[in-house]
C-alpha atoms as a PDB file:
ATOM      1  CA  UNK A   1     120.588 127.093 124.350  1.00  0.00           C
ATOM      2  CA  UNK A   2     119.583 126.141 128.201  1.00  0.00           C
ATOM      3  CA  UNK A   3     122.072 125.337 130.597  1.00  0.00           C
ATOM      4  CA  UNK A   4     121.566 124.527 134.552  1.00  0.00           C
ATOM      5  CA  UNK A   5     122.441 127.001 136.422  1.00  0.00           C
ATOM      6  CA  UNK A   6     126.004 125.933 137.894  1.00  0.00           C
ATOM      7  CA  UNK A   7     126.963 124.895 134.896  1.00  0.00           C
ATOM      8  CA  UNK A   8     126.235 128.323 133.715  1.00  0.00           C
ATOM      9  CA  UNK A   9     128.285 130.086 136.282  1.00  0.00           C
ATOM     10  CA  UNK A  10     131.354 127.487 135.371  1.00  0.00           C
ATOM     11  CA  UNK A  11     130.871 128.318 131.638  1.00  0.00           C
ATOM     12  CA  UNK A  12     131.032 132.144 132.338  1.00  0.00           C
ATOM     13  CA  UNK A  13     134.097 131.675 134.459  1.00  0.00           C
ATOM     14  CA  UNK A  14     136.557 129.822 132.521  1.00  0.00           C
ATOM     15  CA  UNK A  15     135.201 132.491 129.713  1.00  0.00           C
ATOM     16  CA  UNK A  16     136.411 135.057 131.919  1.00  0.00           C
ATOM     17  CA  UNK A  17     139.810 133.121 133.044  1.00  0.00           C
ATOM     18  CA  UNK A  18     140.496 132.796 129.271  1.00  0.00           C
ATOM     19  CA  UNK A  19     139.782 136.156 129.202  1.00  0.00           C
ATOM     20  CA  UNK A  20     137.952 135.570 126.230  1.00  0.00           C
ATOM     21  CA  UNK A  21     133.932 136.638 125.397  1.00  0.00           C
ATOM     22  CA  UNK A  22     131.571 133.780 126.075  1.00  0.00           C
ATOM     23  CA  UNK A  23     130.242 133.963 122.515  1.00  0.00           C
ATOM     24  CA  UNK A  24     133.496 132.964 121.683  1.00  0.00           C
ATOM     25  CA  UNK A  25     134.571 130.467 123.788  1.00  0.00           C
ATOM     26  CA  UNK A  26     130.651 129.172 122.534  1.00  0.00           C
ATOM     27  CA  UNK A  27     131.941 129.183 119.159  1.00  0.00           C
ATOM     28  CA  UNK A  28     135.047 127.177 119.242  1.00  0.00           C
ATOM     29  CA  UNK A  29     133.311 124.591 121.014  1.00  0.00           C
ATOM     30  CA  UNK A  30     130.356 124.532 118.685  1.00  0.00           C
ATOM     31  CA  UNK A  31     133.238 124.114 115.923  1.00  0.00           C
ATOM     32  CA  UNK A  32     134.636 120.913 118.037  1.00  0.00           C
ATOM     33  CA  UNK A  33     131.892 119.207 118.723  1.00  0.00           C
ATOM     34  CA  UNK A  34     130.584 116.165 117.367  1.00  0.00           C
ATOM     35  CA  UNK A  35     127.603 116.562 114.878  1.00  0.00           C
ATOM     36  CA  UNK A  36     125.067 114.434 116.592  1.00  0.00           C
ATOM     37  CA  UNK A  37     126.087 116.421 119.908  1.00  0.00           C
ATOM     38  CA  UNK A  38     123.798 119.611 121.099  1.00  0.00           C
ATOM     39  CA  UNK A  39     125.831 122.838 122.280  1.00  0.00           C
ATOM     40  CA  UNK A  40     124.277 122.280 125.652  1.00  0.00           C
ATOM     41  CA  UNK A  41     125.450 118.968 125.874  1.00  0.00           C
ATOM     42  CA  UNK A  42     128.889 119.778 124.468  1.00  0.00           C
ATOM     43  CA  UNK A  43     129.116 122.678 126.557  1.00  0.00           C
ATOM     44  CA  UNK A  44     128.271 120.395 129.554  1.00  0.00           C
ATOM     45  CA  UNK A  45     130.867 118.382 128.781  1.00  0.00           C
ATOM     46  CA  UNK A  46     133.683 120.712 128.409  1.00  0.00           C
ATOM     47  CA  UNK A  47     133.040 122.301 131.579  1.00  0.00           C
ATOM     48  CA  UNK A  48     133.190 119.086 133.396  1.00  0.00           C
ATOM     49  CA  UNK A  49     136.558 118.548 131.397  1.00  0.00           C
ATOM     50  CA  UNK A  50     137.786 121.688 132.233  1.00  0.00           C
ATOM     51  CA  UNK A  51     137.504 121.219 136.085  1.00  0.00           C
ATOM     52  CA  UNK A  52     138.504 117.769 136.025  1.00  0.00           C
ATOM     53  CA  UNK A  53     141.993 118.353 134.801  1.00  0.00           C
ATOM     54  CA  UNK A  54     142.484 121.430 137.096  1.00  0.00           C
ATOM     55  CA  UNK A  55     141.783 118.685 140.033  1.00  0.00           C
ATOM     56  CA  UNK A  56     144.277 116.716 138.560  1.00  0.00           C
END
């Protein structure tokens, strides 16, 4: 799995505010996602998620 770089760092650190492993928080995304979605893409998107309803 590739990710950009920022969305990297944002992936690692809502891992680490969950205070959960990354492999983890990996999995229970990859189990939520849609079947014709990647994990890069569905990753993508739940950082951008995450973020957006903190600057709600």
């Amino acid at each position: 799995m590739s990710l950009e770089d920022p969305f990297w760092t944002a992936f690692v650190q809502i891992a680490q505010d969950e205070e959960i492993p990354i492999n983890e928080l990996a999995a229970k995304i990859d189990a939520a996602r849609l079947v014709d979605a990647g994990l890069a893409s569905a990753i993508r998107v739940f950082v951008l998620t995450w973020y957006q309803k903190g600057a709600s």
